[in-house]
Protein backbone atom coordinates (compact mmCIF):
# COMPACT_ATOMS: atom_id res chain seq x y z
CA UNK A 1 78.47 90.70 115.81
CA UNK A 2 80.50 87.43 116.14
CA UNK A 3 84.11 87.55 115.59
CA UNK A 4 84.46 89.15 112.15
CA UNK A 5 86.43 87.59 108.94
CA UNK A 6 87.46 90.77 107.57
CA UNK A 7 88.26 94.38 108.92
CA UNK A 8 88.27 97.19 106.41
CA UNK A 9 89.37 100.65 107.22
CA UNK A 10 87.30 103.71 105.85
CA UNK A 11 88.66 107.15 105.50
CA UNK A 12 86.40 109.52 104.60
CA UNK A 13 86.77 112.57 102.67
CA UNK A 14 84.89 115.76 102.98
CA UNK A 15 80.84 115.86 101.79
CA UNK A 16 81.09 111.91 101.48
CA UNK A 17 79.31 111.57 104.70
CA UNK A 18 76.00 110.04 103.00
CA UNK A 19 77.86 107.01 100.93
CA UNK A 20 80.08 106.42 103.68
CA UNK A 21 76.89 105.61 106.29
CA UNK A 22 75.33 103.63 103.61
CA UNK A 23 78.77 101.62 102.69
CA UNK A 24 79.32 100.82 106.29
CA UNK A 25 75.94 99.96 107.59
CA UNK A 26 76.13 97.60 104.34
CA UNK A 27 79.71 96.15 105.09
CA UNK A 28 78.97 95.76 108.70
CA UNK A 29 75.63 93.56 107.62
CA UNK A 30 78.11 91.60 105.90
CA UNK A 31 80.25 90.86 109.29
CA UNK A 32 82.82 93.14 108.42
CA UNK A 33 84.50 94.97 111.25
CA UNK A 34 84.50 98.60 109.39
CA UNK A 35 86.81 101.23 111.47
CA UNK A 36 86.12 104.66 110.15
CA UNK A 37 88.62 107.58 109.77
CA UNK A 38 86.86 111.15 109.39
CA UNK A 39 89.61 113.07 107.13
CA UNK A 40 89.34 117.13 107.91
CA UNK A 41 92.51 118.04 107.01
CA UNK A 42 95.59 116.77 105.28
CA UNK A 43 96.98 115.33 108.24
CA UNK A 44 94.34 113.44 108.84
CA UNK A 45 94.72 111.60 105.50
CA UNK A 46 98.71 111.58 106.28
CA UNK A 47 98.16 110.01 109.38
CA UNK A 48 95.78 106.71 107.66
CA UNK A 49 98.02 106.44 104.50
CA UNK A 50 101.72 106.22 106.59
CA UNK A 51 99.74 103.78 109.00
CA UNK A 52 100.18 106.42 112.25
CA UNK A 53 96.14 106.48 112.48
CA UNK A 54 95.42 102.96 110.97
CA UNK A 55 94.58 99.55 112.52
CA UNK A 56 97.18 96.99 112.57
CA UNK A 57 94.84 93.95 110.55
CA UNK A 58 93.27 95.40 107.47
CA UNK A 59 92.03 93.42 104.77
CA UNK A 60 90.79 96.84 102.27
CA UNK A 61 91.42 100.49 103.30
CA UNK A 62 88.28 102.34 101.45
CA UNK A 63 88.93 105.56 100.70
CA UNK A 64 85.66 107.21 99.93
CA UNK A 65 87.07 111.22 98.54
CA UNK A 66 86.06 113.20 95.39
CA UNK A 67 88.27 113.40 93.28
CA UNK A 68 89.50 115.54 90.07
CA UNK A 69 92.09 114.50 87.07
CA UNK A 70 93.73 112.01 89.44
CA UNK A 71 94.10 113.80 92.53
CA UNK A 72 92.19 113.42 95.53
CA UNK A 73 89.98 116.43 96.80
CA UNK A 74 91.28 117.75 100.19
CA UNK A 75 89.96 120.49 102.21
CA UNK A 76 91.37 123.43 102.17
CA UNK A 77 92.06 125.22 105.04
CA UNK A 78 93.49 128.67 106.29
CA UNK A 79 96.92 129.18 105.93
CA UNK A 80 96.83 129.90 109.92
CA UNK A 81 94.97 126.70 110.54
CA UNK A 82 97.59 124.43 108.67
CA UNK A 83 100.22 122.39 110.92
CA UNK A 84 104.04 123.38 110.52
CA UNK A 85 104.68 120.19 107.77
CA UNK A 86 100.82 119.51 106.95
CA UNK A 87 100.48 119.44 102.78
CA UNK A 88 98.64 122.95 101.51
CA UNK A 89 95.73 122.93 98.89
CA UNK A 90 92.97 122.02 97.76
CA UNK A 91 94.07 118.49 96.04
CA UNK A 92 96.28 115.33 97.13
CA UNK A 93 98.16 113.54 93.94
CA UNK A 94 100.35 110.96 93.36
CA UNK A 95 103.55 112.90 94.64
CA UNK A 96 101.87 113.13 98.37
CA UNK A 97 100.97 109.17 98.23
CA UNK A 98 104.70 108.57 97.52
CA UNK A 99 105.96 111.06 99.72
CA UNK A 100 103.77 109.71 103.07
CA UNK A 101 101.91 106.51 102.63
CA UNK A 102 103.60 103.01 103.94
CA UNK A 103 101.13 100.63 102.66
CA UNK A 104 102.84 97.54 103.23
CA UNK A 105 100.32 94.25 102.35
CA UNK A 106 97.15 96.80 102.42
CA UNK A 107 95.02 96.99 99.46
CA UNK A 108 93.53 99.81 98.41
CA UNK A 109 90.16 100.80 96.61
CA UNK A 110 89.75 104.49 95.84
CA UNK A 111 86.18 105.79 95.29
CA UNK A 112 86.63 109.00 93.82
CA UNK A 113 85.82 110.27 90.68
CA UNK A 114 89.16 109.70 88.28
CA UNK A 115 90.70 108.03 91.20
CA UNK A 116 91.55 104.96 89.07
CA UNK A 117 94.16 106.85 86.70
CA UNK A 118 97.40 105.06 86.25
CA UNK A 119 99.93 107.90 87.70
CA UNK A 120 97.74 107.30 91.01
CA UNK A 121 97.46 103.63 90.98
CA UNK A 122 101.81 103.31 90.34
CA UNK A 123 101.72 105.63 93.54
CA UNK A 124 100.00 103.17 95.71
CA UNK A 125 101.59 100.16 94.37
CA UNK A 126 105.53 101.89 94.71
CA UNK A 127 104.66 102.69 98.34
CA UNK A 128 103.74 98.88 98.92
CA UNK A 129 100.01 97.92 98.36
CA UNK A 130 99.56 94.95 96.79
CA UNK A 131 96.35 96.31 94.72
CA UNK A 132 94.59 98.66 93.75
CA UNK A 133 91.08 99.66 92.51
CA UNK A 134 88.88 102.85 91.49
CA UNK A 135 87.19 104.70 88.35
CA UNK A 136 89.57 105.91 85.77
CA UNK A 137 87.02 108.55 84.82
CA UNK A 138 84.54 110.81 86.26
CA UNK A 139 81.79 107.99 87.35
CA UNK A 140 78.08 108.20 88.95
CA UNK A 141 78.02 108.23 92.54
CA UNK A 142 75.29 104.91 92.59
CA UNK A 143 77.31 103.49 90.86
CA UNK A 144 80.79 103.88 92.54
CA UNK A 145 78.40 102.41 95.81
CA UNK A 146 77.01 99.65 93.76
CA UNK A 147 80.70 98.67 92.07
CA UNK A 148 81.99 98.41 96.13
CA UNK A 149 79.27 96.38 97.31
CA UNK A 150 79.61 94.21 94.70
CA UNK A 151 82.91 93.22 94.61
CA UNK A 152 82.70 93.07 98.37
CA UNK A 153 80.11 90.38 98.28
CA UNK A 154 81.60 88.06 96.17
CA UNK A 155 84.74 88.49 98.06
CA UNK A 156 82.85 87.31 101.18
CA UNK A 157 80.19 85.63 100.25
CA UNK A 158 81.22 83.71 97.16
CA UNK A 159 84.69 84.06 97.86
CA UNK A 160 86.32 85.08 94.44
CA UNK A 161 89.52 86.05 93.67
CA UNK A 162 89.92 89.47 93.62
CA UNK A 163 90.48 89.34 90.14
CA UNK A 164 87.05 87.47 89.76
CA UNK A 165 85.14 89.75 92.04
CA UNK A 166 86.32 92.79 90.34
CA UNK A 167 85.09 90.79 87.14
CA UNK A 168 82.04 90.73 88.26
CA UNK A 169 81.51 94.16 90.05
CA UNK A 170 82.64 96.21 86.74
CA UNK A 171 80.21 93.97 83.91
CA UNK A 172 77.45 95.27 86.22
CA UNK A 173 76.79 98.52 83.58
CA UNK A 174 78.75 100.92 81.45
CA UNK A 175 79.37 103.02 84.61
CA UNK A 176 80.81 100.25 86.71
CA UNK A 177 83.05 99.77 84.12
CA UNK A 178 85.01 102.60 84.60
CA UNK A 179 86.72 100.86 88.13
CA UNK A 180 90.23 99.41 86.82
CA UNK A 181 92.56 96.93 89.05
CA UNK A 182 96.36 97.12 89.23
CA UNK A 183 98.06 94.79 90.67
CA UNK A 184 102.08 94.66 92.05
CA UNK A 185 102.28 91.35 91.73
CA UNK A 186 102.04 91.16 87.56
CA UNK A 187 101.55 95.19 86.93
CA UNK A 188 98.51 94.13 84.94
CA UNK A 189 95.59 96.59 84.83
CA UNK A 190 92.37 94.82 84.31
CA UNK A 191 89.30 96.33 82.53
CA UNK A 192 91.04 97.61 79.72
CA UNK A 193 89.34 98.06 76.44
């Protein structure tokens, strides 16, 4: 690969394994320099979103996690496995992204199922990232995989705005759709009926 145009950081939540090697082996055809974070516990997640375990150039951190009624799906562990301050349970919402992301000038798309709801989307924007993308509702995982390479590629290779790519990306079907785009810099959510 020559030098690449864009690096995108990947964090990947548990059973998204198959979407994940498809999404990079995809962004990497594009030229993208894709850095991948395996997420098996909460502190792994922690670690990406405050920036400890996250590259310093990123144009889009991916995060590929189910998700359920906002909240992204976690695993849950032991309570003798946990660390001392690690978060506990089985789901990560909108109080944990305020409490330990620093997102400063990284935008964010969010893959999960419900992932796109507005409570989550403030979250990400309060603790600094200048957008932010993914399903308001439960949404079919082809898809979720179709809406990311899409706006993706016309990022790159017809270079859109990111308003313009979304555009295109969600009028694929009635499922792609479902992705919504806040922004920070005019708190405007696009794709609203």
């Amino acid at each position: 690969m020559s030098k690449p145009e864009w690096h995108i950081s990947l964090a990947i939540g548990p059973n998204c394994d198959m979407e994940s090697f498809a999404l990079r082996s995809a962004l990497e055809y594009f030229g993208v320099r894709v850095c991948v974070h395996w997420i098996g516990r909460p502190s792994d997640f922690v670690d990406v979103l405050s920036g400890a375990d996250r590259e310093a150039q990123v144009d889009y951190l991916i995060l590929n996690f189910h998700g359920e009624e906002g909240k992204f799906c976690m695993p849950e562990l032991s309570e003798d496995i946990y660390e001392k301050a690690e978060p506990r349970g089985e789901f990560f919402s909108a109080q944990e992204i305020i409490q330990y992301a620093n997102l400063a000038n990284v935008k964010v798309i969010a893959m999960g199922c419900t992932l796109g709801e507005k409570q989550l989307a403030q979250a990400f924007i309060q603790r600094g990232s200048p957008s932010y993308l993914g399903p308001a509702d439960y949404i079919d995982g082809n898809a979720n995989f179709m809406f990311v390479m899409r706006f993706i590629y016309e990022l790159i290779a017809n270079k859109k705005t990111e308003k313009e790519a979304f555009a295109s990306a969600a009028s694929m079907d009635q499922e792609t759709s479902l992705y919504k785009l806040y922004s920070s810099k005019d708190e405007t959510v696009d794709g609203e009926e």
